[in-house]
PDB file of N, CA and C in Angstrom:
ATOM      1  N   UNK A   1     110.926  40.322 137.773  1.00  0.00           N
ATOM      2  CA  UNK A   1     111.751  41.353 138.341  1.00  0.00           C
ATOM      3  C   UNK A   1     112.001  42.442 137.315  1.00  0.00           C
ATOM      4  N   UNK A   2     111.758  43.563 137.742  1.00  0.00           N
ATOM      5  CA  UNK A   2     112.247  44.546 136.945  1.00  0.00           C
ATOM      6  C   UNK A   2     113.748  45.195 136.639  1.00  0.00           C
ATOM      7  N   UNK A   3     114.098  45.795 135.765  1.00  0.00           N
ATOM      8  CA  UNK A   3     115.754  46.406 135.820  1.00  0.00           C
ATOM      9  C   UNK A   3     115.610  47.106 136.854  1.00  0.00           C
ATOM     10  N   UNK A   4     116.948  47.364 137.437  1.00  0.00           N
ATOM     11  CA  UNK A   4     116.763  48.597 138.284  1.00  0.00           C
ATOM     12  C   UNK A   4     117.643  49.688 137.206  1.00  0.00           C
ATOM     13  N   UNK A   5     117.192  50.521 137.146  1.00  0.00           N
ATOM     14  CA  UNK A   5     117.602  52.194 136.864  1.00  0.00           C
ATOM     15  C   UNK A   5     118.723  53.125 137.823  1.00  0.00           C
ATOM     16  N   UNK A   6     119.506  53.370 137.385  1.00  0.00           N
ATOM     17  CA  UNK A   6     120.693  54.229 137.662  1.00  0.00           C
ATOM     18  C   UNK A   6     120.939  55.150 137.123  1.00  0.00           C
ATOM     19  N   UNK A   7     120.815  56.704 137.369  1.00  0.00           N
ATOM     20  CA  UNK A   7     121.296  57.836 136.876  1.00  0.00           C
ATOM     21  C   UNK A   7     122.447  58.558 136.793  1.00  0.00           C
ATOM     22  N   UNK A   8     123.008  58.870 135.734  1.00  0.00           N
ATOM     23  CA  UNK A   8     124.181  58.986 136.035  1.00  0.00           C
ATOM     24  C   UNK A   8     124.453  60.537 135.625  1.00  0.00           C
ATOM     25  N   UNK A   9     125.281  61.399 136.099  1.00  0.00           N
ATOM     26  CA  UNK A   9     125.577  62.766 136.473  1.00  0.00           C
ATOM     27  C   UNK A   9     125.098  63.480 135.662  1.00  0.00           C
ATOM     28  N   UNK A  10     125.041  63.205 134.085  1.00  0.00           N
ATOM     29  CA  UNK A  10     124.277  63.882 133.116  1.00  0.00           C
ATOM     30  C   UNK A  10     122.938  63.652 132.779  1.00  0.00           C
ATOM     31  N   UNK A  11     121.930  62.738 133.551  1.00  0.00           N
ATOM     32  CA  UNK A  11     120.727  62.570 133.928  1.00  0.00           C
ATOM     33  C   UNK A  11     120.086  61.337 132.474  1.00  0.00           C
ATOM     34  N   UNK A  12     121.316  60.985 132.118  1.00  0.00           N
ATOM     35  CA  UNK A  12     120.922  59.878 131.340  1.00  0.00           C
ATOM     36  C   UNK A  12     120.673  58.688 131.926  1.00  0.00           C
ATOM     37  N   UNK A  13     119.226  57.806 132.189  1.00  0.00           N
ATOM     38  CA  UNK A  13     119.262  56.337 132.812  1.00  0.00           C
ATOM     39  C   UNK A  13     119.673  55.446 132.407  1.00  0.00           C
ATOM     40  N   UNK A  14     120.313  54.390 132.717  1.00  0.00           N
ATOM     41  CA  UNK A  14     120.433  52.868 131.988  1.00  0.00           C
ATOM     42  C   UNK A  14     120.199  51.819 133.127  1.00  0.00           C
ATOM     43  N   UNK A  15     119.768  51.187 132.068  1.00  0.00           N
ATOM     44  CA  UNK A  15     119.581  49.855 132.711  1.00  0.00           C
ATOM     45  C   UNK A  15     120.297  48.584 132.697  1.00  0.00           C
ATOM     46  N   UNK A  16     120.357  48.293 134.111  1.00  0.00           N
ATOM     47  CA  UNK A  16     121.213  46.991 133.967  1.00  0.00           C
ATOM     48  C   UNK A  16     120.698  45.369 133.161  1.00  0.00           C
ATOM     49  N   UNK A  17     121.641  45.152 132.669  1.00  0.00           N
ATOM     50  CA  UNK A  17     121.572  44.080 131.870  1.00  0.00           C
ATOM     51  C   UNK A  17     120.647  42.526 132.827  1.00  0.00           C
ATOM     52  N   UNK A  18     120.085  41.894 132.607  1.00  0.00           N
ATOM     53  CA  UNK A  18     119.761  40.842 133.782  1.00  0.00           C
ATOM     54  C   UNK A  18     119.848  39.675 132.842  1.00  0.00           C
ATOM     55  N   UNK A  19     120.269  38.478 133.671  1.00  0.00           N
ATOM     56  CA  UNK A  19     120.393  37.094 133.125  1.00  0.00           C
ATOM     57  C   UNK A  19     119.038  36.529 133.274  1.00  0.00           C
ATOM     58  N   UNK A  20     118.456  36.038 132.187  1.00  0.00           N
ATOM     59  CA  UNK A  20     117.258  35.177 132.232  1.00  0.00           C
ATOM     60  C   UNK A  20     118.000  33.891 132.217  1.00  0.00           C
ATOM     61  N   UNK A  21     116.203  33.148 132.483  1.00  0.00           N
ATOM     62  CA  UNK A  21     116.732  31.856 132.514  1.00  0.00           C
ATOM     63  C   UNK A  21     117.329  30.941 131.532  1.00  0.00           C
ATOM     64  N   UNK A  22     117.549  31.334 130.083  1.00  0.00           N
ATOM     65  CA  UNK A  22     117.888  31.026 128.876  1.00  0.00           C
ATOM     66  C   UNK A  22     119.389  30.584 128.939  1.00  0.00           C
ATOM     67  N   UNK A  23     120.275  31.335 129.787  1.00  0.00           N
ATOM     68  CA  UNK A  23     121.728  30.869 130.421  1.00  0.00           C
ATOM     69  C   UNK A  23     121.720  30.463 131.434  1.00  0.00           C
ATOM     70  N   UNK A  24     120.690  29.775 132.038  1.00  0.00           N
ATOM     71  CA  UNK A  24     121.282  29.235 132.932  1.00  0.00           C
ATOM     72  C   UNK A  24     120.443  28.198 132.620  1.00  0.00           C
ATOM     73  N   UNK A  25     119.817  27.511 131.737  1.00  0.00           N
ATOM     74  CA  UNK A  25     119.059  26.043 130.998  1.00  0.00           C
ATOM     75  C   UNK A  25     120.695  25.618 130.397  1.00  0.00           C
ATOM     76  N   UNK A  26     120.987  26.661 129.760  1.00  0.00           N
ATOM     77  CA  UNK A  26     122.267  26.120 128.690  1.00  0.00           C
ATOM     78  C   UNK A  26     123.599  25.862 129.615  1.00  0.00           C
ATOM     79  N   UNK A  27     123.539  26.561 130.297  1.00  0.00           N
ATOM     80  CA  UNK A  27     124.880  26.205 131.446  1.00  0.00           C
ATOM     81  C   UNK A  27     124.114  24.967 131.833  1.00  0.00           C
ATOM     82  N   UNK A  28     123.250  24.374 132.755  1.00  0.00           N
ATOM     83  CA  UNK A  28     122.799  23.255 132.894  1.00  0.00           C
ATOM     84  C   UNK A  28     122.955  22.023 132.260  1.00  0.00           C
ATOM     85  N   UNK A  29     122.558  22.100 130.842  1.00  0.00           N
ATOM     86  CA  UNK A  29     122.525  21.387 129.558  1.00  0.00           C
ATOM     87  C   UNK A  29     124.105  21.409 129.540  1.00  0.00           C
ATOM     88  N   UNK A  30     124.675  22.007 129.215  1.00  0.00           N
ATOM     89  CA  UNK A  30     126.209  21.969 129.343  1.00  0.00           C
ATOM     90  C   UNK A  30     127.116  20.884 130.172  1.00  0.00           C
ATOM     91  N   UNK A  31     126.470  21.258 131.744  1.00  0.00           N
ATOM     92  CA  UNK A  31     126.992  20.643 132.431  1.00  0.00           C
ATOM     93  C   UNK A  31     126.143  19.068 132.586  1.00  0.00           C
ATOM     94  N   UNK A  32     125.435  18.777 132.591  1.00  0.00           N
ATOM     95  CA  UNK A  32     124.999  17.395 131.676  1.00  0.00           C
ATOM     96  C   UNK A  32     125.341  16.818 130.696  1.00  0.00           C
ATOM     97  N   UNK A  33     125.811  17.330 130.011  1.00  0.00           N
ATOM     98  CA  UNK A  33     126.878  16.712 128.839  1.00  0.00           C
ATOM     99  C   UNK A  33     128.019  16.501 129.422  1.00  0.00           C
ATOM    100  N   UNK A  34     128.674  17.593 129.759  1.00  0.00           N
ATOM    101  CA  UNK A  34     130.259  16.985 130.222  1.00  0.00           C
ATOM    102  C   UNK A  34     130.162  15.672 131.377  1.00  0.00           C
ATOM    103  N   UNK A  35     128.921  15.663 131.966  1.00  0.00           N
ATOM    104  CA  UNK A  35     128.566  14.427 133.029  1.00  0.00           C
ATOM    105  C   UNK A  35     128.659  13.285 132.209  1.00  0.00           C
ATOM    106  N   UNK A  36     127.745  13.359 131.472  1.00  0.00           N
ATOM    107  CA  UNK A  36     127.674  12.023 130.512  1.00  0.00           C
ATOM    108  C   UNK A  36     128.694  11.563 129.718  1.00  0.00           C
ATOM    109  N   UNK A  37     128.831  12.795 129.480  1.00  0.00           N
ATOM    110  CA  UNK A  37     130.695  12.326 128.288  1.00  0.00           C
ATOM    111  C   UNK A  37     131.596  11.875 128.991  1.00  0.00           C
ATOM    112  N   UNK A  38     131.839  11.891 130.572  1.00  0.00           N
ATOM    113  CA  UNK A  38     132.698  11.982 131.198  1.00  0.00           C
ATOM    114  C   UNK A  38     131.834   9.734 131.873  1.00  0.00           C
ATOM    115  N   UNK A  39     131.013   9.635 131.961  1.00  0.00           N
ATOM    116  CA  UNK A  39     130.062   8.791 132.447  1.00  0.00           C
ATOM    117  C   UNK A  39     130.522   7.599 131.285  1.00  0.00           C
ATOM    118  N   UNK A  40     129.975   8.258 130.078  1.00  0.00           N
ATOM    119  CA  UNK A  40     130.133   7.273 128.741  1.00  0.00           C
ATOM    120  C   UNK A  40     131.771   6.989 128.569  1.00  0.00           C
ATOM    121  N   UNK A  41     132.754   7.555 129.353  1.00  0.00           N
ATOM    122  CA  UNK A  41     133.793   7.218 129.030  1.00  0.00           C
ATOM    123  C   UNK A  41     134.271   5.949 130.027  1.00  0.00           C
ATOM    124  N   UNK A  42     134.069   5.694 130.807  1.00  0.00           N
ATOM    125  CA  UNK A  42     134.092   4.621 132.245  1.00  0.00           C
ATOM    126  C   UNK A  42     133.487   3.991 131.285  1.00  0.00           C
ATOM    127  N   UNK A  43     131.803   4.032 131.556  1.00  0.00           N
ATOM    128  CA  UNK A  43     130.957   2.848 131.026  1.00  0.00           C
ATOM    129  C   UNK A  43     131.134   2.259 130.154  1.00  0.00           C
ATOM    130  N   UNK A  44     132.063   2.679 129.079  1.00  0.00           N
ATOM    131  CA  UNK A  44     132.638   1.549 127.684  1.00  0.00           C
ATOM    132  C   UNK A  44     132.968   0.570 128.305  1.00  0.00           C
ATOM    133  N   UNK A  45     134.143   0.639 128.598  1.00  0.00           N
ATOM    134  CA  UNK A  45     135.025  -0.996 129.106  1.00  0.00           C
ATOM    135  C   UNK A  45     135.945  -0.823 128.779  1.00  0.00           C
ATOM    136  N   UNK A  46     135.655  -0.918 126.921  1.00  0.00           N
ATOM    137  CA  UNK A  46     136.742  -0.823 125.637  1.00  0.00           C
ATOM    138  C   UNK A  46     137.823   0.949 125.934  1.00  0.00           C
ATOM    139  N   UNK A  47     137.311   1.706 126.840  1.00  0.00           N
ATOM    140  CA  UNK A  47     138.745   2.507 126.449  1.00  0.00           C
ATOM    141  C   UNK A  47     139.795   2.217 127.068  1.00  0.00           C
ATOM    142  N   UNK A  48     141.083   3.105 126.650  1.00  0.00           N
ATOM    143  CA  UNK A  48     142.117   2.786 127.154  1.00  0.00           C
ATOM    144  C   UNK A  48     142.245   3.542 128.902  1.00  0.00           C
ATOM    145  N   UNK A  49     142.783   2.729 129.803  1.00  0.00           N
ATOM    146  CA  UNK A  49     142.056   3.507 131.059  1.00  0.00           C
ATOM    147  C   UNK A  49     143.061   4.911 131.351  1.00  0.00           C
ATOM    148  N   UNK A  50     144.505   4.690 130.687  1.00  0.00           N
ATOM    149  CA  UNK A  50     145.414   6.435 130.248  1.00  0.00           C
ATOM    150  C   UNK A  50     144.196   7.513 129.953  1.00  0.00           C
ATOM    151  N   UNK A  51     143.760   6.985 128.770  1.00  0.00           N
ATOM    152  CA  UNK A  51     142.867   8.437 127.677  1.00  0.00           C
ATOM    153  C   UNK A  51     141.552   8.447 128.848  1.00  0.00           C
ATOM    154  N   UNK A  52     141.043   7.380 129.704  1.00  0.00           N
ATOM    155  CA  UNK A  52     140.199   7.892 130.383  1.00  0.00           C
ATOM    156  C   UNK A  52     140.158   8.714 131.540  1.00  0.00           C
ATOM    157  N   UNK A  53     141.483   8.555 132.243  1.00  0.00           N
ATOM    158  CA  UNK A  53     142.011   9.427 133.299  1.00  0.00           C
ATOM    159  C   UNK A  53     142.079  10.491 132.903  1.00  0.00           C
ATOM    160  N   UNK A  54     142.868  11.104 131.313  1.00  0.00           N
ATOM    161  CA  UNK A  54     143.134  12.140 131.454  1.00  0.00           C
ATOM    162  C   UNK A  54     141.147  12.760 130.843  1.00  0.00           C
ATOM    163  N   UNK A  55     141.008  12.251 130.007  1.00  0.00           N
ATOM    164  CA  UNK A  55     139.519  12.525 129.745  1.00  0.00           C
ATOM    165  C   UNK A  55     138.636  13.546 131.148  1.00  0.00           C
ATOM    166  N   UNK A  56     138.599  12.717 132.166  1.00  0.00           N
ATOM    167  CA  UNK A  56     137.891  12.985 133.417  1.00  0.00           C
ATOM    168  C   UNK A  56     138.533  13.627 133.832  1.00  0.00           C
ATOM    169  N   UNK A  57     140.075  14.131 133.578  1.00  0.00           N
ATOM    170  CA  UNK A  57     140.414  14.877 134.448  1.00  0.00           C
ATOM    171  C   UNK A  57     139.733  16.754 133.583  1.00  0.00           C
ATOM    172  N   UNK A  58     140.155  16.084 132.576  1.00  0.00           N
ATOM    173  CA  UNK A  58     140.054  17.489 131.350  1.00  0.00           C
ATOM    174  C   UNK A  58     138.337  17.708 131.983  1.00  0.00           C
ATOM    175  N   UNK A  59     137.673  16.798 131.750  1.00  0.00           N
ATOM    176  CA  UNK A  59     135.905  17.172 131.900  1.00  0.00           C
ATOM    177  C   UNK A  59     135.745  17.762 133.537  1.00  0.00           C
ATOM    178  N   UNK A  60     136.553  16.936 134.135  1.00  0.00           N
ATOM    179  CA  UNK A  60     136.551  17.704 136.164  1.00  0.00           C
ATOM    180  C   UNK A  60     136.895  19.563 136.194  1.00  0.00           C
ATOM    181  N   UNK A  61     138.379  19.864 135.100  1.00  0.00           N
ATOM    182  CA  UNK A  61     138.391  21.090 134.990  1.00  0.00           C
ATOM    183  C   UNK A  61     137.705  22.257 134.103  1.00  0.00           C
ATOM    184  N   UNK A  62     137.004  21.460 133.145  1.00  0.00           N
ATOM    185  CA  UNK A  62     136.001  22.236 132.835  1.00  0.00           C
ATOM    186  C   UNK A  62     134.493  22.103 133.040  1.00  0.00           C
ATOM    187  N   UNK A  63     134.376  21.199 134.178  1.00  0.00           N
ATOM    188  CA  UNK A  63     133.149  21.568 135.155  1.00  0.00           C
ATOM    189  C   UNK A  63     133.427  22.690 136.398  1.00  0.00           C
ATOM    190  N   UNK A  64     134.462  22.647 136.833  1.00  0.00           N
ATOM    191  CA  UNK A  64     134.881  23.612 137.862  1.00  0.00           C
ATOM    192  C   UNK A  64     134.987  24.922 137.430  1.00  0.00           C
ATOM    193  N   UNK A  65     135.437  25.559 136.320  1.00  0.00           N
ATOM    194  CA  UNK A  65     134.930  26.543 135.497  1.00  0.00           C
ATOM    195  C   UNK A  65     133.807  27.075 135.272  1.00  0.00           C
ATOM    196  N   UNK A  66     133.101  25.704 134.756  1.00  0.00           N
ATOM    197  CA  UNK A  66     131.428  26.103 134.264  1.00  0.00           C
ATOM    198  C   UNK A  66     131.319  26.378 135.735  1.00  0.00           C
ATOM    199  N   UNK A  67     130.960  25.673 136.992  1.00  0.00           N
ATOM    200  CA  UNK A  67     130.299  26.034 138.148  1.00  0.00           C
ATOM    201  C   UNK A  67     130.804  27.115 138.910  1.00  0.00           C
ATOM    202  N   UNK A  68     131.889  27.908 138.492  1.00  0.00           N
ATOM    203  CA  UNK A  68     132.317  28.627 139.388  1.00  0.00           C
ATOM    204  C   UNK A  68     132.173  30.434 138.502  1.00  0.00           C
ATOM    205  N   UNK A  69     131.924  30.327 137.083  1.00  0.00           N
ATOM    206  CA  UNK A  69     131.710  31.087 136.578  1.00  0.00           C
ATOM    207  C   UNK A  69     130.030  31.562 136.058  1.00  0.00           C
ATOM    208  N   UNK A  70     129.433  30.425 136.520  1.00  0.00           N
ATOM    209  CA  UNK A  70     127.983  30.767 136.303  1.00  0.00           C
ATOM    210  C   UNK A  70     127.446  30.780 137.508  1.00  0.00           C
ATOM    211  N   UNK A  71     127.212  29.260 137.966  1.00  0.00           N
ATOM    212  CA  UNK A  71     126.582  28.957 139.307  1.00  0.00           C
ATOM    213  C   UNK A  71     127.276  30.365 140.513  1.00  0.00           C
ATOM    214  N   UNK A  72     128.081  30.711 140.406  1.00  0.00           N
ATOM    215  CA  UNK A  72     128.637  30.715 141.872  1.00  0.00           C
ATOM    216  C   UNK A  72     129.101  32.497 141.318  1.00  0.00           C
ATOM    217  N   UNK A  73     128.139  32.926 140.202  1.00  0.00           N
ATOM    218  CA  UNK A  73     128.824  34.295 139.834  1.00  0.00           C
ATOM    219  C   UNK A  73     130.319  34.873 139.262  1.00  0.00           C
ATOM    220  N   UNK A  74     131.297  34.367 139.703  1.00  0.00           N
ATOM    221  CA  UNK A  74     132.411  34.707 140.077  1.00  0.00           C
ATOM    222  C   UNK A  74     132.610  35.785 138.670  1.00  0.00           C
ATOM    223  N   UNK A  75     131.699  35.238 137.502  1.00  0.00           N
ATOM    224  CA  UNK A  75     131.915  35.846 136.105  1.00  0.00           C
ATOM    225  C   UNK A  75     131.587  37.541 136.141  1.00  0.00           C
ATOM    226  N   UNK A  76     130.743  37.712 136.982  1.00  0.00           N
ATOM    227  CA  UNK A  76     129.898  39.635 137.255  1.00  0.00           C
ATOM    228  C   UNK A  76     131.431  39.716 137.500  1.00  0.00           C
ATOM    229  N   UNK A  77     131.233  41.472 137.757  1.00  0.00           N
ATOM    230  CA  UNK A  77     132.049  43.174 138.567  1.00  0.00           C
ATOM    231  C   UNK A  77     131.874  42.567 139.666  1.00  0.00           C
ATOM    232  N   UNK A  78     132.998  42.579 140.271  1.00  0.00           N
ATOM    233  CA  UNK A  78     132.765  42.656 141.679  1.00  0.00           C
ATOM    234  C   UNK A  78     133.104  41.908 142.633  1.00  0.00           C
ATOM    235  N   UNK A  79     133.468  40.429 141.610  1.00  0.00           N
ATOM    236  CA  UNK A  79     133.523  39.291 142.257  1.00  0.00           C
ATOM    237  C   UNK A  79     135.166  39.072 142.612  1.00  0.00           C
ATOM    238  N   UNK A  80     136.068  40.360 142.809  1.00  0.00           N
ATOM    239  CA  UNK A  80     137.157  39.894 142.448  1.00  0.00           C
ATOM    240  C   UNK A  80     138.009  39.471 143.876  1.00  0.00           C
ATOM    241  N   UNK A  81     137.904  39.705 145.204  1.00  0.00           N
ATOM    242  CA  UNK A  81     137.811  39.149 146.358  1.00  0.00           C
ATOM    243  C   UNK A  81     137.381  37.660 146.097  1.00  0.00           C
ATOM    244  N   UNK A  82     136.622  37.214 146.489  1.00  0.00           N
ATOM    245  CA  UNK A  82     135.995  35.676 146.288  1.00  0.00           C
ATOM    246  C   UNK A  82     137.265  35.058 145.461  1.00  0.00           C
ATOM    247  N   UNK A  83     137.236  35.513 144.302  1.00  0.00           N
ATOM    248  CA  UNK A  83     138.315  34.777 143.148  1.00  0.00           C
ATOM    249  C   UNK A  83     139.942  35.225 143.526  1.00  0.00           C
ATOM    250  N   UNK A  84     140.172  35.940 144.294  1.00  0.00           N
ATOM    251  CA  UNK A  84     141.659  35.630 145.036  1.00  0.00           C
ATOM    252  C   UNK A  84     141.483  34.941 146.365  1.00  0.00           C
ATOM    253  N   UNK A  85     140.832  34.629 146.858  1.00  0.00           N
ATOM    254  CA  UNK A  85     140.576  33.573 147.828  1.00  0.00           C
ATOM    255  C   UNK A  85     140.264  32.394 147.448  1.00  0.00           C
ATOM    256  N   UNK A  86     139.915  31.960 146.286  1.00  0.00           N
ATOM    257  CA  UNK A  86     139.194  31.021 145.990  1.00  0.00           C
ATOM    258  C   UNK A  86     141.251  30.345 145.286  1.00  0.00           C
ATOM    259  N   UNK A  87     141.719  31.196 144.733  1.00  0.00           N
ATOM    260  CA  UNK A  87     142.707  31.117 144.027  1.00  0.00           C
ATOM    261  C   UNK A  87     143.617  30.548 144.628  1.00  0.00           C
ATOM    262  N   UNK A  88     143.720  31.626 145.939  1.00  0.00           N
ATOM    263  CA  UNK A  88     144.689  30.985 146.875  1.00  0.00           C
ATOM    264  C   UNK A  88     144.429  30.112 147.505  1.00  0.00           C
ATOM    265  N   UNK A  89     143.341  29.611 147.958  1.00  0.00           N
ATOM    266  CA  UNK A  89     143.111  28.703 148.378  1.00  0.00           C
ATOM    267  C   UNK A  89     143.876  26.886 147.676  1.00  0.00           C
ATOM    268  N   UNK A  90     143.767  27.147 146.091  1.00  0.00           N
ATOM    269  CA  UNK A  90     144.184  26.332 145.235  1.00  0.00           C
ATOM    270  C   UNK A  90     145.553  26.297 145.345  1.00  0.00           C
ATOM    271  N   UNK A  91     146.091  27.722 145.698  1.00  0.00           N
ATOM    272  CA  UNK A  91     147.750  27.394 145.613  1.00  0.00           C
ATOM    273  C   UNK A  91     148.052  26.990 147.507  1.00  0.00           C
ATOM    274  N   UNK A  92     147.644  27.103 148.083  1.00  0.00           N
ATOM    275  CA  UNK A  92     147.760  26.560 149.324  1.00  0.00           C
ATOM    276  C   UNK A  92     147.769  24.858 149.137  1.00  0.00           C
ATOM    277  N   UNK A  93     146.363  24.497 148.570  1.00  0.00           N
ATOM    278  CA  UNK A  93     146.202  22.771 148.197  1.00  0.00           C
ATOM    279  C   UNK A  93     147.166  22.435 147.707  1.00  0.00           C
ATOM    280  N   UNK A  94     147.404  23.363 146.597  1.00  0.00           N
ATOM    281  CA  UNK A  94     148.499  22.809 145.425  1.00  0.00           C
ATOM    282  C   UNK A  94     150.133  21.917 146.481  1.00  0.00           C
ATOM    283  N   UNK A  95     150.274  23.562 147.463  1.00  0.00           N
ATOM    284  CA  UNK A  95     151.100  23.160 148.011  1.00  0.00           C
ATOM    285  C   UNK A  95     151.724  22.014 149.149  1.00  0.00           C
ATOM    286  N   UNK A  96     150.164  21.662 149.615  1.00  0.00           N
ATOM    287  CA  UNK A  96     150.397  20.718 150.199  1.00  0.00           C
ATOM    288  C   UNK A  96     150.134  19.730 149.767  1.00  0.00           C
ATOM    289  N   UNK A  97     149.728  19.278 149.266  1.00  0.00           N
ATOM    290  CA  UNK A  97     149.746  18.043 148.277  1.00  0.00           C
ATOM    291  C   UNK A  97     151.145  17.928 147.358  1.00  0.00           C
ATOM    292  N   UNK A  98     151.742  18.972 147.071  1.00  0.00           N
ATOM    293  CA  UNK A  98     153.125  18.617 146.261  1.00  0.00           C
ATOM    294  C   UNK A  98     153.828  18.199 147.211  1.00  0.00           C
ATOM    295  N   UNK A  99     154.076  19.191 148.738  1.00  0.00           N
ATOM    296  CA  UNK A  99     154.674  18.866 150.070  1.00  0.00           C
ATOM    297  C   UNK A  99     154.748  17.476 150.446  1.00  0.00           C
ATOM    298  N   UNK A 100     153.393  16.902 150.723  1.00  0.00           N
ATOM    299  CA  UNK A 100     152.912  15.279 150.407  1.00  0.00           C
ATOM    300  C   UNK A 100     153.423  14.122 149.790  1.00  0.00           C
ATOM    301  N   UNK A 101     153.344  14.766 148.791  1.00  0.00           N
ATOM    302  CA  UNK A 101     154.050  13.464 147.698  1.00  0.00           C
ATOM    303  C   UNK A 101     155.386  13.591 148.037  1.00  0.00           C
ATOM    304  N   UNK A 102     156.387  15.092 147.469  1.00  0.00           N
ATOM    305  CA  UNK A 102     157.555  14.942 148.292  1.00  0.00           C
ATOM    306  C   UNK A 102     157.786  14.126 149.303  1.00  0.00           C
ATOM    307  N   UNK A 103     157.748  14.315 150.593  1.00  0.00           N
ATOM    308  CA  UNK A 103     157.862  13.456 151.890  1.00  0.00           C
ATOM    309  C   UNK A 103     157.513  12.076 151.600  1.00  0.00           C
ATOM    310  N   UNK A 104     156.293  11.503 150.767  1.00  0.00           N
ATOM    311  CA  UNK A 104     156.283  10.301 150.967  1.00  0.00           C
ATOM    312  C   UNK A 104     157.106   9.657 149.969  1.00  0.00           C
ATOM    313  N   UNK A 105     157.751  10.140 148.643  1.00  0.00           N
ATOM    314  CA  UNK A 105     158.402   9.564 147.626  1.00  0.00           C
ATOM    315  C   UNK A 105     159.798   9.519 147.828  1.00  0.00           C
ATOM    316  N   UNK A 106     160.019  10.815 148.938  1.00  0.00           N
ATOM    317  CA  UNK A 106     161.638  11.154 149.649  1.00  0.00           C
ATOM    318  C   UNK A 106     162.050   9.601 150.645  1.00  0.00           C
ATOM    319  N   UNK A 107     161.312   9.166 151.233  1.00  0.00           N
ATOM    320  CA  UNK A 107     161.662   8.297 152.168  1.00  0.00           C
ATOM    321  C   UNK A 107     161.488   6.911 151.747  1.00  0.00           C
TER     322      UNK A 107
END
Protein backbone atom coordinates (compact mmCIF):
# COMPACT_ATOMS: atom_id res chain seq x y z
CA UNK A 1 0.00 0.00 0.00
CA UNK A 2 1.13 3.26 -0.70
CA UNK A 3 0.93 6.66 1.63
CA UNK A 4 -1.73 8.61 0.62
CA UNK A 5 -0.70 12.39 0.02
CA UNK A 6 -2.55 15.43 1.32
CA UNK A 7 -2.03 18.99 0.32
CA UNK A 8 -2.27 21.45 2.38
CA UNK A 9 -3.17 25.31 1.57
CA UNK A 10 0.43 26.28 1.01
CA UNK A 11 0.94 23.39 -1.51
CA UNK A 12 3.28 21.56 0.76
CA UNK A 13 2.50 17.46 0.65
CA UNK A 14 2.85 15.09 3.54
CA UNK A 15 2.47 11.94 4.07
CA UNK A 16 0.71 9.96 6.39
CA UNK A 17 2.54 7.93 8.74
CA UNK A 18 1.40 3.95 8.23
CA UNK A 19 1.79 1.06 10.76
CA UNK A 20 3.74 -1.88 9.40
CA UNK A 21 3.66 -5.07 10.48
CA UNK A 22 6.64 -4.65 12.96
CA UNK A 23 3.83 -3.33 15.70
CA UNK A 24 1.64 -5.39 15.34
CA UNK A 25 4.24 -8.86 15.66
CA UNK A 26 5.25 -6.95 18.97
CA UNK A 27 1.74 -6.17 20.21
CA UNK A 28 1.13 -9.94 19.47
CA UNK A 29 4.35 -11.12 21.19
CA UNK A 30 3.23 -8.92 24.00
CA UNK A 31 0.07 -10.25 24.31
CA UNK A 32 1.48 -13.87 24.48
CA UNK A 33 3.46 -13.13 27.24
CA UNK A 34 0.96 -11.61 29.44
CA UNK A 35 -1.06 -15.09 28.41
CA UNK A 36 1.61 -17.17 29.63
CA UNK A 37 2.61 -15.16 32.65
CA UNK A 38 -0.82 -15.06 33.54
CA UNK A 39 -1.05 -19.25 32.53
CA UNK A 40 2.38 -19.92 34.48
CA UNK A 41 0.81 -18.36 37.41
CA UNK A 42 -2.30 -21.05 37.91
CA UNK A 43 -0.05 -23.81 36.58
CA UNK A 44 2.47 -23.62 39.63
CA UNK A 45 0.29 -25.02 42.36
CA UNK A 46 2.92 -23.50 44.77
CA UNK A 47 1.45 -19.81 44.55
CA UNK A 48 -0.41 -18.17 46.95
CA UNK A 49 -4.04 -18.24 45.33
CA UNK A 50 -4.48 -14.02 46.92
CA UNK A 51 -1.16 -12.97 44.67
CA UNK A 52 -2.74 -15.12 41.91
CA UNK A 53 -6.11 -13.46 41.74
CA UNK A 54 -4.79 -10.26 41.92
CA UNK A 55 -1.90 -11.26 39.32
CA UNK A 56 -4.75 -12.22 36.61
CA UNK A 57 -6.61 -9.60 37.44
CA UNK A 58 -3.59 -6.94 36.86
CA UNK A 59 -2.62 -9.18 33.44
CA UNK A 60 -6.83 -9.16 32.38
CA UNK A 61 -6.39 -5.16 32.62
CA UNK A 62 -3.52 -4.87 30.79
CA UNK A 63 -4.67 -7.13 28.05
CA UNK A 64 -7.82 -5.03 27.63
CA UNK A 65 -5.62 -2.03 27.00
CA UNK A 66 -3.22 -3.79 24.73
CA UNK A 67 -6.45 -5.02 22.63
CA UNK A 68 -8.33 -2.05 22.64
CA UNK A 69 -5.48 0.31 21.83
CA UNK A 70 -3.90 -1.60 19.02
CA UNK A 71 -6.20 -4.34 17.81
CA UNK A 72 -9.33 -2.31 17.84
CA UNK A 73 -7.49 1.26 16.91
CA UNK A 74 -9.00 3.20 19.57
CA UNK A 75 -5.11 4.65 19.85
CA UNK A 76 -5.46 6.86 16.02
CA UNK A 77 -7.45 10.71 15.66
CA UNK A 78 -10.61 10.04 15.52
CA UNK A 79 -11.43 7.34 17.58
CA UNK A 80 -12.90 9.47 20.20
CA UNK A 81 -16.79 8.44 19.88
CA UNK A 82 -16.08 4.60 20.09
CA UNK A 83 -13.97 5.39 23.40
CA UNK A 84 -16.93 7.32 25.14
CA UNK A 85 -19.15 4.56 24.37
CA UNK A 86 -16.95 2.01 25.04
CA UNK A 87 -16.36 4.02 28.49
CA UNK A 88 -19.73 4.31 29.28
CA UNK A 89 -20.58 1.34 28.62
CA UNK A 90 -18.02 0.29 31.62
CA UNK A 91 -19.65 2.76 33.91
CA UNK A 92 -23.12 1.40 33.16
CA UNK A 93 -21.51 -2.43 34.07
CA UNK A 94 -19.74 -0.89 36.80
CA UNK A 95 -23.09 0.15 37.95
CA UNK A 96 -24.88 -2.68 37.86
CA UNK A 97 -22.86 -4.99 39.22
CA UNK A 98 -22.18 -2.62 42.34
CA UNK A 99 -26.29 -2.35 42.30
CA UNK A 100 -25.98 -6.35 42.48
CA UNK A 101 -23.85 -6.96 45.13
CA UNK A 102 -25.66 -4.19 47.10
CA UNK A 103 -29.13 -5.97 46.95
CA UNK A 104 -27.71 -9.28 47.46
CA UNK A 105 -25.34 -8.40 50.60
CA UNK A 106 -28.39 -5.90 51.85
CA UNK A 107 -30.75 -8.82 52.46
Amino acid sequence: MAAEQHTRDNGVKRRHRQEGPQKHVMIFVLSAVLTLIAFAAVAAGGVNPVFAVILLLVMAVIQVFVQMGYWMHLKDKGHMMPIIFILGGFLIAGTCIIMALYWVWWD
